[in-house]
Protein backbone atom coordinates (compact mmCIF):
# COMPACT_ATOMS: atom_id res chain seq x y z
CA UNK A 1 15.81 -5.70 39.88
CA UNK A 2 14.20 -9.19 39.80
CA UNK A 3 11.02 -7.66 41.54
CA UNK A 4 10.87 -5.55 38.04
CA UNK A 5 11.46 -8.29 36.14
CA UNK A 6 8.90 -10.66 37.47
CA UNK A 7 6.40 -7.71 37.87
CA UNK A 8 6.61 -6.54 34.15
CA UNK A 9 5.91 -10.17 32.77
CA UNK A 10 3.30 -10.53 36.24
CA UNK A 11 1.58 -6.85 34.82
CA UNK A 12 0.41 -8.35 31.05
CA UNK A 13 -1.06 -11.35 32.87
CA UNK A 14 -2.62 -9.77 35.94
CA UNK A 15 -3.83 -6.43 34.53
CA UNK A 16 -7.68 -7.62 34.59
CA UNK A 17 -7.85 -7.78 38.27
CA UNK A 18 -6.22 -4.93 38.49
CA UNK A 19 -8.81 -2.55 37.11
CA UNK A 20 -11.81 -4.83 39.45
CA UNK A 21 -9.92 -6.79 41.78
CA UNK A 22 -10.37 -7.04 45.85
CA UNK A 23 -8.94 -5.17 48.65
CA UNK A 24 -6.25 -8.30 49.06
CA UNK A 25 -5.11 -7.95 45.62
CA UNK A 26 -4.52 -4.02 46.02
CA UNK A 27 -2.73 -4.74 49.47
CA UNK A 28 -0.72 -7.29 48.15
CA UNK A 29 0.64 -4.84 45.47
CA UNK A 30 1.24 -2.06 47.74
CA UNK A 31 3.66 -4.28 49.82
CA UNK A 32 5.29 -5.53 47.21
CA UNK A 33 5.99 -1.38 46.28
CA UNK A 34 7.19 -0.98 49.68
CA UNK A 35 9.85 -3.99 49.82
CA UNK A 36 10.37 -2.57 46.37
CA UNK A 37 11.38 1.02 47.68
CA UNK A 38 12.88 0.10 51.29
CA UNK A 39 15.36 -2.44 48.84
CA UNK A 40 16.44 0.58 46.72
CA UNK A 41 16.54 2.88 50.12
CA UNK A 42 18.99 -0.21 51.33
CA UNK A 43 20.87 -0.20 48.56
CA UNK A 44 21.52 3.30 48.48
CA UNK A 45 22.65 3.72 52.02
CA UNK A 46 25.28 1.00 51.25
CA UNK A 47 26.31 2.92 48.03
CA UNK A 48 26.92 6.26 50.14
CA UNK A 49 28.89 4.25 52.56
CA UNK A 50 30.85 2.61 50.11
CA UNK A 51 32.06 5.14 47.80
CA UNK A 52 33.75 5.26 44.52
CA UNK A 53 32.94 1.52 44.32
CA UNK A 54 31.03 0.28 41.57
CA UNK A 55 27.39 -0.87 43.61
CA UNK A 56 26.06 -4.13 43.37
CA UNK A 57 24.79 -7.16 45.79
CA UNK A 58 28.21 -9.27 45.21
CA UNK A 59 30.44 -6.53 45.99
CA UNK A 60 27.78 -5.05 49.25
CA UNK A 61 28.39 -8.46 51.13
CA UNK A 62 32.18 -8.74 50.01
CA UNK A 63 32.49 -5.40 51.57
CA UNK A 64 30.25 -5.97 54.64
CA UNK A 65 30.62 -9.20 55.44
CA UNK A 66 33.48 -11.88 53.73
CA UNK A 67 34.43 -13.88 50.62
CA UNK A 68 31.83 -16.81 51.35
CA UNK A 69 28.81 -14.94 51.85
CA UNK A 70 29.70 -12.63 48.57
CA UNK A 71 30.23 -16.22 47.36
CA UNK A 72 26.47 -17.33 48.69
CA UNK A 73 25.23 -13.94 47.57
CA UNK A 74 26.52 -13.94 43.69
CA UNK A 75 25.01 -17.86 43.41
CA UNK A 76 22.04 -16.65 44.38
CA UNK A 77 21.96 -13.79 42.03
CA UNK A 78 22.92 -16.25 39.34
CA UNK A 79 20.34 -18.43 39.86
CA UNK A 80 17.60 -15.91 40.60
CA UNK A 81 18.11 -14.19 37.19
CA UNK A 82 18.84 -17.72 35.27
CA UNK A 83 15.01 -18.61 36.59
CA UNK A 84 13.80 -14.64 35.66
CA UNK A 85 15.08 -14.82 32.14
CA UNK A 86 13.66 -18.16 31.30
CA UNK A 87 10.12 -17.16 32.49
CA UNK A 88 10.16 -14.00 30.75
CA UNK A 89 11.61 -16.02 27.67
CA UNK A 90 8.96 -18.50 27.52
CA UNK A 91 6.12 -15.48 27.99
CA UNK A 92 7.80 -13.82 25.63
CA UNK A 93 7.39 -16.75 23.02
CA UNK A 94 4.21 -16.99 23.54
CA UNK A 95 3.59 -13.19 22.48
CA UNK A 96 5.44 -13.70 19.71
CA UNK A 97 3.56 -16.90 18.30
CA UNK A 98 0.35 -15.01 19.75
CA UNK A 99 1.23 -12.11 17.77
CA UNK A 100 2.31 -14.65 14.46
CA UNK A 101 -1.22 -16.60 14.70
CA UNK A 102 -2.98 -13.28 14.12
CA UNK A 103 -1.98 -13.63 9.99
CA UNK A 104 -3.62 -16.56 8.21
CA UNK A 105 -0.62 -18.09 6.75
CA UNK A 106 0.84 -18.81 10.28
CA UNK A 107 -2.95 -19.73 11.68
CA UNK A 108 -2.93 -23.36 13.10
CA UNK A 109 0.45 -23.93 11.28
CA UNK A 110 3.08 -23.49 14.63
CA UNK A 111 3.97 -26.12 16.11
CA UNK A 112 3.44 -26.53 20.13
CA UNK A 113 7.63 -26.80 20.49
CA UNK A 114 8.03 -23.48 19.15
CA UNK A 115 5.48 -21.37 21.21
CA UNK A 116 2.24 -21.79 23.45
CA UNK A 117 3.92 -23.44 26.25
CA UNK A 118 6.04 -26.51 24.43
CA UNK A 119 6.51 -29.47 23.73
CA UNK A 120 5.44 -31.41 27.08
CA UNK A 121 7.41 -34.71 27.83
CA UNK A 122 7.20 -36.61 30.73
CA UNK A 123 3.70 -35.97 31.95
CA UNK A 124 4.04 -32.32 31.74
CA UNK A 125 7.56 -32.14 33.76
CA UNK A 126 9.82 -31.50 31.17
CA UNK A 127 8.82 -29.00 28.56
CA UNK A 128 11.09 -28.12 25.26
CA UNK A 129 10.45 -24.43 23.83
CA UNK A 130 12.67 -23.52 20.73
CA UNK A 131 11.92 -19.80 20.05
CA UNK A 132 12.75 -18.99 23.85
CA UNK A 133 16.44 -19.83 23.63
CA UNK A 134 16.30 -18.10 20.32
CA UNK A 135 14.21 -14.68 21.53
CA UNK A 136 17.42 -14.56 24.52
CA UNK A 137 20.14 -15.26 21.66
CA UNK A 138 18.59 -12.46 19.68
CA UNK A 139 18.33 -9.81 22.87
CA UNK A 140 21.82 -10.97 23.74
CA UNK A 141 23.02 -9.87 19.98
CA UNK A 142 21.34 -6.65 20.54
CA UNK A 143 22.73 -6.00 24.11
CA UNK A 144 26.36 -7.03 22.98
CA UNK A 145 25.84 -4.45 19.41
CA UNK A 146 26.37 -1.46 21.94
CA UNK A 147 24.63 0.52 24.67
CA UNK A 148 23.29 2.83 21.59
CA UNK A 149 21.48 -0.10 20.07
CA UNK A 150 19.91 -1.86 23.43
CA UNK A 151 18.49 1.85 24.55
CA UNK A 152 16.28 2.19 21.57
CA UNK A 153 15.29 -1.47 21.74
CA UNK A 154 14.72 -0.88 25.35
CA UNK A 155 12.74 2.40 25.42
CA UNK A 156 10.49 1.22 21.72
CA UNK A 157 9.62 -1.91 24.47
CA UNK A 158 8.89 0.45 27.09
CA UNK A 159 6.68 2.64 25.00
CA UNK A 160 4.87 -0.46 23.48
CA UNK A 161 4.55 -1.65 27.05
CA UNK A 162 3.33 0.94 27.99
CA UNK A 163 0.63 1.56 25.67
CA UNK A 164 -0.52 -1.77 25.78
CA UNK A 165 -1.06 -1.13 29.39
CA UNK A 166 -2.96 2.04 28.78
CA UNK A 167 -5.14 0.13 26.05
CA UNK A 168 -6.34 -2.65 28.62
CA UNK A 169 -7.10 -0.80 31.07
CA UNK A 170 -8.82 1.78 29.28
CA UNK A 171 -11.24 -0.95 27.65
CA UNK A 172 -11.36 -2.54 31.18
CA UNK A 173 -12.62 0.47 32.49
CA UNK A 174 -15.24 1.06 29.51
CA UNK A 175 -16.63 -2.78 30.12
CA UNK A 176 -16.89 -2.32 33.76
CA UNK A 177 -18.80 1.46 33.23
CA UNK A 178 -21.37 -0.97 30.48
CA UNK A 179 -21.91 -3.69 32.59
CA UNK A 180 -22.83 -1.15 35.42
CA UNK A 181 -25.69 0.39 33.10
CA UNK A 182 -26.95 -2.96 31.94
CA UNK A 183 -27.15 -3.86 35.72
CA UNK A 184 -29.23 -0.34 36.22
CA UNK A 185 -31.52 -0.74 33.15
């Protein structure tokens, strides 16, 4: 799960070198698809040998192992998707305010603690962001309205996704097929 989350807000910002990157990045990606698919191969072995149990990584190392590491296990989880909602929050707000400075009402008018990174304090340590909170309030709402409601939210961003991805690397792949015939000419 958190592979998928870090790797859909990773794919926006890494798409360029994916059309014309090196044989490192390409590796690196394939490994990460295999720890990807041996973790879901794990996890279904434990749901087969754990049945009529609802699956999950709290309940796999209550089962297998005892209270403290379920314990050690579910802080983990906690923290890990605590730290994967923030970053896509404040990537998120930046799309957003991206998206806003495209009209020329909004145009130079946003201030830096709503989007583009924050407010910095503290030489850069500390950084304040007002429409993230607000973006994971709003997706909240939507995810509490009922399973209905999140599903079309959830497949419209999938779609958009989706098609965004197409779109880059579509024009990717034109500019790389122009800049080989300027090199020829």
């Amino acid at each position: 799960m958190n592979c998928l989350i870090y790797a859909s807000v990773e794919l926006f910002l890494l798409i360029v070198f994916l059309v014309c990157c090196n044989a490192g990045v390409t590796f690196s990606f394939i490994l990460a698809g295999l720890s990807c698919v041996l973790n879901a191969l794990c996890y279904a072995e434990l749901a087969s040998r754990l049945p009529a149990v609802v699956g999950g990584a709290y309940l796999y190392a209550y089962s297998a192992f005892n209270e403290l590491t379920a314990f050690l296990v579910f802080g983990q989880l906690m923290i890990d998707y605590h730290i994967g909602a923030a970053s896509i929050a404040r990537s998120l707000a930046s799309y957003v305010v991206t998206i806003l400075e495209m009209f020329p009402v909004f145009k130079d008018n946003i201030p830096s603690w709503i989007g583009h990174g924050g407010e910095e304090f503290f030489g850069g340590t500390l950084s304040i962001n007002l429409l993230a909170p607000f973006l994971l309030a709003l997706l909240t709402v939507i995810l509490c309205l009922g399973v209905g409601e999140s599903s079309i939210v959830n497949s419209f961003m999938t779609v958009l996704k989706v098609c965004i991805l197409a779109h880059r690397v579509i024009v990717e792949y034109c500019v790389q097929m122009l800049m080989k015939d300027v090199r020829l000419e």
